[in-house]
Protein backbone atom coordinates (compact mmCIF):
# COMPACT_ATOMS: atom_id res chain seq x y z
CA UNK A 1 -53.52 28.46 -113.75
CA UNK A 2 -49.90 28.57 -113.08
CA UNK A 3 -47.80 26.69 -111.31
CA UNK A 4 -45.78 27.71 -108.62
CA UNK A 5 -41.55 26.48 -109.41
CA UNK A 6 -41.84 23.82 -112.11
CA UNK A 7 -39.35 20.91 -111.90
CA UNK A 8 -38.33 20.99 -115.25
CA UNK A 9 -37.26 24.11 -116.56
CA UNK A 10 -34.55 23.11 -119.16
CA UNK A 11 -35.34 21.65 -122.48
CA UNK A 12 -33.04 19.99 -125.30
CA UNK A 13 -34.59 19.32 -128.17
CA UNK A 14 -33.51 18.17 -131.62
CA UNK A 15 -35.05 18.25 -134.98
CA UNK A 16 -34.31 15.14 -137.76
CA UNK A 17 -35.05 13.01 -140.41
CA UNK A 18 -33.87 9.78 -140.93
CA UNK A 19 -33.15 7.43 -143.76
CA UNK A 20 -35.55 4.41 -144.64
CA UNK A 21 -32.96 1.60 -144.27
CA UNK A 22 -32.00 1.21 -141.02
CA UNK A 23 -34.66 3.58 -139.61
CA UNK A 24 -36.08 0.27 -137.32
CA UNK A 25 -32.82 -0.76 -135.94
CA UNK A 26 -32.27 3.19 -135.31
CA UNK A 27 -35.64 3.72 -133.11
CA UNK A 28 -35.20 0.41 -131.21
CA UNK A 29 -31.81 1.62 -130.11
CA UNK A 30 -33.13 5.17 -129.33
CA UNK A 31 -35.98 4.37 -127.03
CA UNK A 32 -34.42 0.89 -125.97
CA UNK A 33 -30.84 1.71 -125.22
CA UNK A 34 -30.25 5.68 -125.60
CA UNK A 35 -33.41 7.04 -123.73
CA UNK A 36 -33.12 5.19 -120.81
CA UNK A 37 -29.43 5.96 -120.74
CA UNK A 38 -29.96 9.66 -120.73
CA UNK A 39 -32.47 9.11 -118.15
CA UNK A 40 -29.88 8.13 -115.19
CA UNK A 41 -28.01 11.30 -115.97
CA UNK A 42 -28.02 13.62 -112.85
CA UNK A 43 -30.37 16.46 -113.49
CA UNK A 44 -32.62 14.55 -116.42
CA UNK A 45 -35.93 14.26 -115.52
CA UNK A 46 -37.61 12.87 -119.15
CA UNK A 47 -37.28 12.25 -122.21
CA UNK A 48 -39.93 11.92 -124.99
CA UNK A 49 -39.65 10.62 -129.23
CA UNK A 50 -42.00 12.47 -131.69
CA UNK A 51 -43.26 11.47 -135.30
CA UNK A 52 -44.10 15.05 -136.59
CA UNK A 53 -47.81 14.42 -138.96
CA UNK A 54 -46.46 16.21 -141.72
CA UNK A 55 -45.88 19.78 -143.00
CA UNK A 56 -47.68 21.66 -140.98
CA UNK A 57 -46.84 25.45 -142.22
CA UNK A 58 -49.03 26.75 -139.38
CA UNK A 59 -50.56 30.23 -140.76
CA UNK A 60 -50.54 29.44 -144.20
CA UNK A 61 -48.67 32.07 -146.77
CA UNK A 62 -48.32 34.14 -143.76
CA UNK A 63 -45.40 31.52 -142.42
CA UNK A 64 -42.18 32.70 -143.37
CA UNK A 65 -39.08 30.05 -143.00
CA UNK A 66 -35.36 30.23 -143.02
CA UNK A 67 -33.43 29.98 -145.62
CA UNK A 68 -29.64 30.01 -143.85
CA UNK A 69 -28.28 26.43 -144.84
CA UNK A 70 -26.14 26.03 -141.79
CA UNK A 71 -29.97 25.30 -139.97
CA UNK A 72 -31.22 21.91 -140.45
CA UNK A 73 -33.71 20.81 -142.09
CA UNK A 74 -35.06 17.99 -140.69
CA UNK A 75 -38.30 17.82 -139.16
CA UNK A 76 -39.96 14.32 -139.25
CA UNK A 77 -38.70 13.53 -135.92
CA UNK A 78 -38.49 15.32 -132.91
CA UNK A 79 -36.54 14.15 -129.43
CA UNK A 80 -37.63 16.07 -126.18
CA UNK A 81 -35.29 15.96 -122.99
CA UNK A 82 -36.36 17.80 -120.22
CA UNK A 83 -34.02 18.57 -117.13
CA UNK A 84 -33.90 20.59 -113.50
CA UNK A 85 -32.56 23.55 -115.78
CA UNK A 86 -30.36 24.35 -118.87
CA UNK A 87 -27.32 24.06 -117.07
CA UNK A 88 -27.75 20.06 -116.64
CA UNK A 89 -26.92 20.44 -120.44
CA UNK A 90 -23.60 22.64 -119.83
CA UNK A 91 -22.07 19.44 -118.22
CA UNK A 92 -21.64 17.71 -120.40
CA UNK A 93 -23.06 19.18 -123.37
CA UNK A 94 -25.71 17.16 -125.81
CA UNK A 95 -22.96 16.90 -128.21
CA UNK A 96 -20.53 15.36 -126.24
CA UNK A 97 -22.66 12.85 -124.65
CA UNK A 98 -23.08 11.69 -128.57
CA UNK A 99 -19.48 11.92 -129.05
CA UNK A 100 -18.62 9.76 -126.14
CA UNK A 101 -20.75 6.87 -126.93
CA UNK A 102 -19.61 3.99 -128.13
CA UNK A 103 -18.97 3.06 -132.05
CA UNK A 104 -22.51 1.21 -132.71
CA UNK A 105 -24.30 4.47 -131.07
CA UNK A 106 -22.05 7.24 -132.67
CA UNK A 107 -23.35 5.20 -135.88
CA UNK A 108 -26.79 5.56 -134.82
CA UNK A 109 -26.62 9.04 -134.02
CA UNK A 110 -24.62 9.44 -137.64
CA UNK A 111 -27.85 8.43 -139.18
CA UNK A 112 -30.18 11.45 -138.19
CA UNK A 113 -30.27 13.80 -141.32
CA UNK A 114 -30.72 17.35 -141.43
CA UNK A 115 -30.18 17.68 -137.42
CA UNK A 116 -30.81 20.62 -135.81
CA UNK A 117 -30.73 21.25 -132.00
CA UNK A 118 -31.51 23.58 -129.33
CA UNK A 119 -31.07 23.92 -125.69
CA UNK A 120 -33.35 26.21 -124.05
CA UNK A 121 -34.91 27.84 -121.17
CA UNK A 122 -38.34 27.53 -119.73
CA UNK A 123 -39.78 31.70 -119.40
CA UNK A 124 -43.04 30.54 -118.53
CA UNK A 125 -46.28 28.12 -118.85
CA UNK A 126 -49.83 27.73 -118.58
CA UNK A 127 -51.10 24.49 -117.40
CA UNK A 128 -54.35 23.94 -119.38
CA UNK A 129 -57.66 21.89 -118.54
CA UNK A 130 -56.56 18.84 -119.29
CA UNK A 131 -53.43 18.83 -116.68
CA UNK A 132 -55.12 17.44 -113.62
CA UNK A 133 -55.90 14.19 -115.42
CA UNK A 134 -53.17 14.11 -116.91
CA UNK A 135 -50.78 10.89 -115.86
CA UNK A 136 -47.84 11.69 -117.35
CA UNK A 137 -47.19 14.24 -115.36
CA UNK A 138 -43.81 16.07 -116.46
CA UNK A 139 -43.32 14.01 -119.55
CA UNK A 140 -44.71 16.11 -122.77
CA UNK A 141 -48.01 15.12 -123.98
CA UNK A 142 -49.49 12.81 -126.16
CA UNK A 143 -50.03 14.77 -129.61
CA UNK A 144 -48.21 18.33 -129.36
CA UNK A 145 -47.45 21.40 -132.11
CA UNK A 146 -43.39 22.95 -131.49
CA UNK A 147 -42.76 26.20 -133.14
CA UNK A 148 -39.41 27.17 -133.67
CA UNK A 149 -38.72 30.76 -134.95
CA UNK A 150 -36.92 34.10 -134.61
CA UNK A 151 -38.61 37.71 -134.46
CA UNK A 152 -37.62 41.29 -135.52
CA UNK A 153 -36.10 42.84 -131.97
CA UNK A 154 -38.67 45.44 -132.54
CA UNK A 155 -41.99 43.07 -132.59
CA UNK A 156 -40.24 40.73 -129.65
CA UNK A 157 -42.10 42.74 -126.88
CA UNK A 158 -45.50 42.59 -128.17
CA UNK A 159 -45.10 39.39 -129.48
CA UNK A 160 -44.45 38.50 -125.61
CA UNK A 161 -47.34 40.24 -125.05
CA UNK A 162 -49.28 38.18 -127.28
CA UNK A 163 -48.41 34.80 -125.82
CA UNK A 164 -49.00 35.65 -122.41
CA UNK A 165 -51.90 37.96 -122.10
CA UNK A 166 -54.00 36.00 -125.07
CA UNK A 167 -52.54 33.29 -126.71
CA UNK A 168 -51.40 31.17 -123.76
CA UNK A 169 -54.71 31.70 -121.91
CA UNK A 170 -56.61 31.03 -125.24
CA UNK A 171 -54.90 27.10 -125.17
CA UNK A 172 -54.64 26.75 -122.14
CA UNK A 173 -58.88 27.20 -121.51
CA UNK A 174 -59.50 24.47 -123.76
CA UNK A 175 -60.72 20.80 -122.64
CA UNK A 176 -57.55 18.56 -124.24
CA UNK A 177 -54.63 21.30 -123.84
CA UNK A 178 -52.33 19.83 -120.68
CA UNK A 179 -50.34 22.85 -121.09
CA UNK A 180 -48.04 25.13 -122.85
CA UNK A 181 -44.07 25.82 -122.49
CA UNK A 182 -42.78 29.05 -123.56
CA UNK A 183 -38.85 28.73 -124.29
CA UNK A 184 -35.78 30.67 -124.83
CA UNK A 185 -32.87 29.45 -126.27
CA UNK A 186 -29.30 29.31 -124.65
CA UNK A 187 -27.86 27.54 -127.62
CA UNK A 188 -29.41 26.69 -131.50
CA UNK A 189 -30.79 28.65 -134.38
CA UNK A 190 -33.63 29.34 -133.09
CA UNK A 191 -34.13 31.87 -130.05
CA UNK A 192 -37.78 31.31 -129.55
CA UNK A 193 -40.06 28.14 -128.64
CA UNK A 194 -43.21 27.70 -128.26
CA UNK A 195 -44.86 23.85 -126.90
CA UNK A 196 -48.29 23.30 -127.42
CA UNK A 197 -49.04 19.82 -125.13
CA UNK A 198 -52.65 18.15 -125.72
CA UNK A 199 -53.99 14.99 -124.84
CA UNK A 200 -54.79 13.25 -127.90
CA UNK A 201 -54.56 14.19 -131.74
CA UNK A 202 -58.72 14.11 -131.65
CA UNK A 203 -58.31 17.25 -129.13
CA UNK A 204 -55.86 19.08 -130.95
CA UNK A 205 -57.80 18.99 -133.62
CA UNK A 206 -61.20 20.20 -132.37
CA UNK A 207 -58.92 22.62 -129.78
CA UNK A 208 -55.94 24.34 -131.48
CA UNK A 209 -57.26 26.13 -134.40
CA UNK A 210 -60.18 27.34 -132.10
CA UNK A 211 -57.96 28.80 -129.45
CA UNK A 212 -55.47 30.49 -132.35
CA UNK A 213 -58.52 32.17 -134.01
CA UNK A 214 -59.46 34.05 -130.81
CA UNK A 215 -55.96 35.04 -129.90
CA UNK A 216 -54.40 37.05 -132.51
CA UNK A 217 -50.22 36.89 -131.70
CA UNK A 218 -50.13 40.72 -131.24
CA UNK A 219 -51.53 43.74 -129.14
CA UNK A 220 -55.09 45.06 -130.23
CA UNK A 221 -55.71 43.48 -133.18
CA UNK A 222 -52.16 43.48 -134.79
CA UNK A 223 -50.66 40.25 -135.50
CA UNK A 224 -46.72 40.00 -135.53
CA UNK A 225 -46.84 36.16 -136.96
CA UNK A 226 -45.88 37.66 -140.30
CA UNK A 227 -42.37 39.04 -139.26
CA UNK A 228 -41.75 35.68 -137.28
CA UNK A 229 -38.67 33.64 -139.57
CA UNK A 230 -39.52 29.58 -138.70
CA UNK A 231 -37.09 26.85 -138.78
CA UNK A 232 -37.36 24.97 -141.69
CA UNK A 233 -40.90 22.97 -142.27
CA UNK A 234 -42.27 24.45 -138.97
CA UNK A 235 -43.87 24.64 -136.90
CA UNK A 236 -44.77 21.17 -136.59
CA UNK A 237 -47.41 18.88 -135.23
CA UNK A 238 -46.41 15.36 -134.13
CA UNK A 239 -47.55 12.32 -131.89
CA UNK A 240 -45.39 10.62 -129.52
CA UNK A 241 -43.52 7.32 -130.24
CA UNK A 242 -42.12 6.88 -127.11
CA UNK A 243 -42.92 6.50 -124.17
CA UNK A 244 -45.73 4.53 -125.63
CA UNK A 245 -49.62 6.08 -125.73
CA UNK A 246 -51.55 3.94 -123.65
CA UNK A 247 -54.70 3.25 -124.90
């Protein structure tokens, strides 16, 4: 099922790790002081603070990943921001709303290690079973898998192809998926995204690796994951810190 003229067609989205010392006083800032900040901000419609589960690789040996070292590497966090459209982040840009804050926040931000960021464009998305009872509404799910990757120019059509006609429709037909986001990217590494949102880490897991076996990423058979470049450590799974689960 897809819905007609989402609200929230821009996404900015960063990649980090952080340090152990200091890593409390930087989270209680972040989702106390920063979040709710960005959240006044013409345009910015939510905001959402991930702890990625761990190394998730994906498709096994098949998963190739970058190895330019201007991308970062960071991974065990992830900070969703979704807007109207991509051009909320144009003016001003993520990176000068971090400049401009003030000296204890420009040292919070000065913590994240291994950054990496993208602003991108919502193509398309499939609103899965678990949407209509879902309360959060706009706000990304509870438990969700982010792939971040580039593709041959020659494999980018079917690999379209793939998400729409079989993958997408795969997720999306399962009990616990709220739905998927398909992005493009207007600025960061990565030109493709892909934003698996489920319900709870107990549906993921019975869900995800169901719908993926019965929806090769290709046309007929043929899988393009192998030619897909990842950012470092992805894709990832990861459950949401912020705003808190309820329970």
């Amino acid at each position: 099922r897809r819905p007609a003229g989402p609200r929230d067609r821009g996404l900015w989205a960063t990649w980090y790790d952080l340090p152990a010392e200091g890593r409390e006083a930087y989270v209680n800032w972040l989702h106390g002081s920063y979040l709710p900040a960005l959240l006044k901000r013409p345009g910015y419609l939510w905001a959402a603070h991930y702890a990625s589960r761990e190394r998730e690789g994906g498709g096994g040996t098949q998963i190739q990943h970058t190895t330019d070292p201007k991308v970062g590497t960071g991974y065990h966090y992830i900070l969703l921001v979704g807007a109207t459209d991509a051009d909320v982040f144009g003016n001003p840009t993520p990176s000068a709303i971090n400049a401009a804050l003030p000296d204890a926040g420009r040292q919070m931000v000065a913590m994240r290690v291994g950054e990496r960021v993208n602003i991108l464009t919502e193509t398309g998305r499939c609103e899965g079973g678990a949407a209509a009872s879902y309360d959060g509404r706009m706000v990304a799910a509870p438990c969700i898998q982010i792939g971040s990757f580039n593709c041959p120019v020659e494999y980018e059509e079917e690999m379209h192809a793939g998400y729409v006609a079989s993958r997408m429709p795969a997720h999306c037909a399962t009990a616990s998926c709220v739905r998927i986001r398909k992005l493009n990217s207007v600025a960061g590494w990565a030109k493709h995204v892909i934003l698996y949102e489920y319900t709870s880490l107990n549906g993921f897991n019975r869900d995800y690796g169901a719908a993926n076996s019965k929806s090769p990423l290709g046309v007929g058979g043929h899988s393009i994951v192998p030619y897909l470049v990842h950012a470092p450590s992805g894709p990832n799974s990861a459950l949401r810190l912020w705003p808190p689960v309820k329970s």
